[in-house]
Protein backbone atom coordinates (compact mmCIF):
# COMPACT_ATOMS: atom_id res chain seq x y z
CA UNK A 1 -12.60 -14.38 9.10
CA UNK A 2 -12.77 -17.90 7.56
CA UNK A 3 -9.89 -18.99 5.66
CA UNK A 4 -11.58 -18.20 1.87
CA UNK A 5 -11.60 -14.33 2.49
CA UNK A 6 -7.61 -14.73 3.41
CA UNK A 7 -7.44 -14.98 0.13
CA UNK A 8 -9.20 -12.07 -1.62
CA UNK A 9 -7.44 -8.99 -3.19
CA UNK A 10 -8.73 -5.54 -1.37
CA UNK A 11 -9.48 -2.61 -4.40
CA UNK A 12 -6.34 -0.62 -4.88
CA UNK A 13 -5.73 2.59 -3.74
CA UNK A 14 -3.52 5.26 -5.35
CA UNK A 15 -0.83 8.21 -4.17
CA UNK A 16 0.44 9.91 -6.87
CA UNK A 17 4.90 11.08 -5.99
CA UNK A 18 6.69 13.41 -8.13
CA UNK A 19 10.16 12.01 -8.42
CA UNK A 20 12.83 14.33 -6.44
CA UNK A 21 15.89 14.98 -7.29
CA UNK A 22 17.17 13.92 -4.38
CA UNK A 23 16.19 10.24 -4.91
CA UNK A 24 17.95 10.25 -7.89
CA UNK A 25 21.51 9.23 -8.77
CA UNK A 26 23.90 11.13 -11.32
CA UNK A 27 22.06 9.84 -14.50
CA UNK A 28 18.65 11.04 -12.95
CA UNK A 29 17.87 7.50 -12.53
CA UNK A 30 16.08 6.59 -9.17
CA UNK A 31 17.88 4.72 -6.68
CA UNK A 32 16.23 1.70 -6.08
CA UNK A 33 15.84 1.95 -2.18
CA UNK A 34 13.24 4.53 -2.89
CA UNK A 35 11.03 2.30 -4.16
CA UNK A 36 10.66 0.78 -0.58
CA UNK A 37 9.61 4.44 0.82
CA UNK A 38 7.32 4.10 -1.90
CA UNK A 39 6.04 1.74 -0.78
CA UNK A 40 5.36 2.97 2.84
CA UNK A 41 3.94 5.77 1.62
CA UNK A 42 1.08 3.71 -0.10
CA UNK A 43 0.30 1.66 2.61
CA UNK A 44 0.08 5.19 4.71
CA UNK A 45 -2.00 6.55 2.34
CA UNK A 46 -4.25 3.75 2.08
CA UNK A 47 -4.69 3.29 5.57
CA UNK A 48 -5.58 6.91 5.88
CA UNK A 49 -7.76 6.82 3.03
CA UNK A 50 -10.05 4.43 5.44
CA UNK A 51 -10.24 6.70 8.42
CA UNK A 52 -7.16 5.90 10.42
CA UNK A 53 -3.28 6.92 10.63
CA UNK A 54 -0.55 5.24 11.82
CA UNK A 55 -0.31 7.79 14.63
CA UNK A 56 -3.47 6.76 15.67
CA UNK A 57 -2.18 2.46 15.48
CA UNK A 58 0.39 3.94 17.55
CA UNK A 59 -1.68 6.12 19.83
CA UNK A 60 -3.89 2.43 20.36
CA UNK A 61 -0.74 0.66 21.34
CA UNK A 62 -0.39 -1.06 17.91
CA UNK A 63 3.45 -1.08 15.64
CA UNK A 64 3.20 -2.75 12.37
CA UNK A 65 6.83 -3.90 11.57
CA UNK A 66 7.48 -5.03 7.99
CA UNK A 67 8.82 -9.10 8.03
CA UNK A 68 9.67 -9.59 4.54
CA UNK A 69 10.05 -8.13 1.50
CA UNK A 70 9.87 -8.45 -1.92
CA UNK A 71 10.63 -6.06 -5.26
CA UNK A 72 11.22 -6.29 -8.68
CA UNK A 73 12.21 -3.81 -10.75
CA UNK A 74 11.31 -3.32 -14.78
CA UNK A 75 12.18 -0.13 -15.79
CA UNK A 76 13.35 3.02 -13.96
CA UNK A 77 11.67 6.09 -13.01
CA UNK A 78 13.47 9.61 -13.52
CA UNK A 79 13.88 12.76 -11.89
CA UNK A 80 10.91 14.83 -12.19
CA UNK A 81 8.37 12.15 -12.94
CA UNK A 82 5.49 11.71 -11.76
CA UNK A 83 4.85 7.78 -10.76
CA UNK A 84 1.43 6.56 -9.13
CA UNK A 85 2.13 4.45 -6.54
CA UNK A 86 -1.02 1.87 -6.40
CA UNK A 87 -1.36 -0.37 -2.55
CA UNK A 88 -4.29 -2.96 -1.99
CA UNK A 89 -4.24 -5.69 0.98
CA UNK A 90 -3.27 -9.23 -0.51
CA UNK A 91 -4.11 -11.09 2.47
CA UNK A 92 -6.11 -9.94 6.02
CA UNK A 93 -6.27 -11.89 9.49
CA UNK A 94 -5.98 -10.57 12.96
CA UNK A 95 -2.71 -11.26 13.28
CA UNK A 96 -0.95 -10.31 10.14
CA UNK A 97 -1.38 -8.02 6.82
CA UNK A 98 0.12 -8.32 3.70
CA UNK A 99 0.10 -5.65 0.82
CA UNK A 100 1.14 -5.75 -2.86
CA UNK A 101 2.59 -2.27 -4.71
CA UNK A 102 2.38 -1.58 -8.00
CA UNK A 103 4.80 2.10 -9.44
CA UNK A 104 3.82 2.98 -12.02
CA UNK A 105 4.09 6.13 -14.91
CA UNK A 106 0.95 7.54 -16.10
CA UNK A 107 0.37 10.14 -19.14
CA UNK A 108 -1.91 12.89 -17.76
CA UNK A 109 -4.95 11.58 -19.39
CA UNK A 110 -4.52 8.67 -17.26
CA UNK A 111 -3.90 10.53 -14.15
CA UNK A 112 -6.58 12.46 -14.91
CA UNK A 113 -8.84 8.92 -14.92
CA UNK A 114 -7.01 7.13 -12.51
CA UNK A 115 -9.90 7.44 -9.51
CA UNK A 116 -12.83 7.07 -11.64
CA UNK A 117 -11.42 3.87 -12.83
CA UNK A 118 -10.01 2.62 -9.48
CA UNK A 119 -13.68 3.48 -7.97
CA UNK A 120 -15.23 1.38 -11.02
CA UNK A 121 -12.90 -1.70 -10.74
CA UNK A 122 -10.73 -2.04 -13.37
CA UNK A 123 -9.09 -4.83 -14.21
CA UNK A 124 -6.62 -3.75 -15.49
CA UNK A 125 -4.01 -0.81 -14.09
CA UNK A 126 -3.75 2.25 -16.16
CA UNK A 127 0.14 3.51 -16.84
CA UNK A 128 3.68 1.87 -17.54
CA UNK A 129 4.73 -0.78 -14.99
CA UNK A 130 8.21 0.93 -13.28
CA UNK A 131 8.14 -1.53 -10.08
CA UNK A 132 6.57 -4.02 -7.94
CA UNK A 133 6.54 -5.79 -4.35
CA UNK A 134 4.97 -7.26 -1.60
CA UNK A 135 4.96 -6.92 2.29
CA UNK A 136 4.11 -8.76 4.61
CA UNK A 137 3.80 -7.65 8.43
CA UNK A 138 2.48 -8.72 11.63
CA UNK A 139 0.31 -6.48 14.55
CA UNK A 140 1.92 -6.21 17.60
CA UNK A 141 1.29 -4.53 20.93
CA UNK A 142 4.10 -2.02 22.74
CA UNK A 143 5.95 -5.02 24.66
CA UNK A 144 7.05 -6.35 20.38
CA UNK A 145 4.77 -9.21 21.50
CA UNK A 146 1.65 -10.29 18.90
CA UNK A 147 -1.08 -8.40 19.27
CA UNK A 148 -5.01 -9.28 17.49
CA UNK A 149 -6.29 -6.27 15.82
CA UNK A 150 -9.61 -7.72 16.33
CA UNK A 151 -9.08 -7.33 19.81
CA UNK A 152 -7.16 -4.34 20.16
CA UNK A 153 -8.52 -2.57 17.71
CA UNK A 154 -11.83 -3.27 16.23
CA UNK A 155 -12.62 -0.32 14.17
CA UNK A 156 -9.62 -0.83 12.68
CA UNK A 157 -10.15 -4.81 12.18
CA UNK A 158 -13.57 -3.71 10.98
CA UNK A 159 -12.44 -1.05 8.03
CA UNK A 160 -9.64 -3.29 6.95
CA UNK A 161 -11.67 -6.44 6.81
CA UNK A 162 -14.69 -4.62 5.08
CA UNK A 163 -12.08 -2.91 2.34
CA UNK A 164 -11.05 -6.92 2.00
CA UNK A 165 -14.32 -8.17 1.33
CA UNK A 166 -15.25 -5.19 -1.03
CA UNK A 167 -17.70 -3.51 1.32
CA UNK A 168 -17.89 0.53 1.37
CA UNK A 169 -15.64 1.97 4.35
């Protein structure tokens, strides 16, 4: 993968979370560690959304540690809310990933839209911005030691790389 791809944006891809209670504090206000989980939770969804799960990484002898972090916060989502959590790849090789998050609050006419207009491209994210970030992480094998996805797990490699280039999974 040459180094021009490295630096395409994947599509997004969308979960949709209605805020507990639980992840709130006393003013229904959510506590801002949850937007990390958040963030997880896209970059499961998104991964199974192409085929694979992270039990099956694990089941191939892959982890997929996160090595830095980055959030910013605009404006804070409340108990019983429902926020769309949108995930795409920022940047692909064999030896790392990197994603970028987006949490957002939609009305339900944009909920209602929000695959349609993911599937079509849109420039432009439907919804209020609540949050966003960045992760970056690097493939390794059982032994914490680097591991090439391309290697160790091509089908994997394959659907990632092909999501990064815009090609149907």
């Amino acid at each position: 993968m040459g180094a021009s791809s490295e630096l395409q944006l994947s599509r997004w891809f969308s979960i949709s979370i209605r805020v507990r209670y639980q992840e709130t504090d006393q003013m229904g206000v959510v506590y801002h560690a949850n937007y990390l989980n958040w963030f997880e939770i896209g970059r499961t969804a998104m991964i199974r959304e192409l085929g694979y799960s992270y039990r099956d990484m694990e089941e191939e002898g892959l982890l997929l540690p996160v090595v830095d972090l980055d959030v910013r916060y605009r404006k804070p989502a409340k108990y019983d809310d429902v926020v769309t959590v949108f995930t795409r790849m920022s940047s692909f090789s064999p030896l790392r990933i990197n994603y970028e998050y987006e949490v957002r609050n939609l009305n339900e006419a944009e909920l209602a839209q929000v695959q349609s207009l993911l599937e079509e491209g849109a420039a432009q994210l439907p919804g209020e911005l609540l949050a966003s970030g960045a992760t970056r992480h690097v493939w390794l094998n059982q032994e914490w030691k680097a591991a090439r996805l391309d290697k160790s797990s091509p089908k994997l490699y394959d659907a990632l790389r092909n999501t990064l280039l815009g090609r149907k999974e």
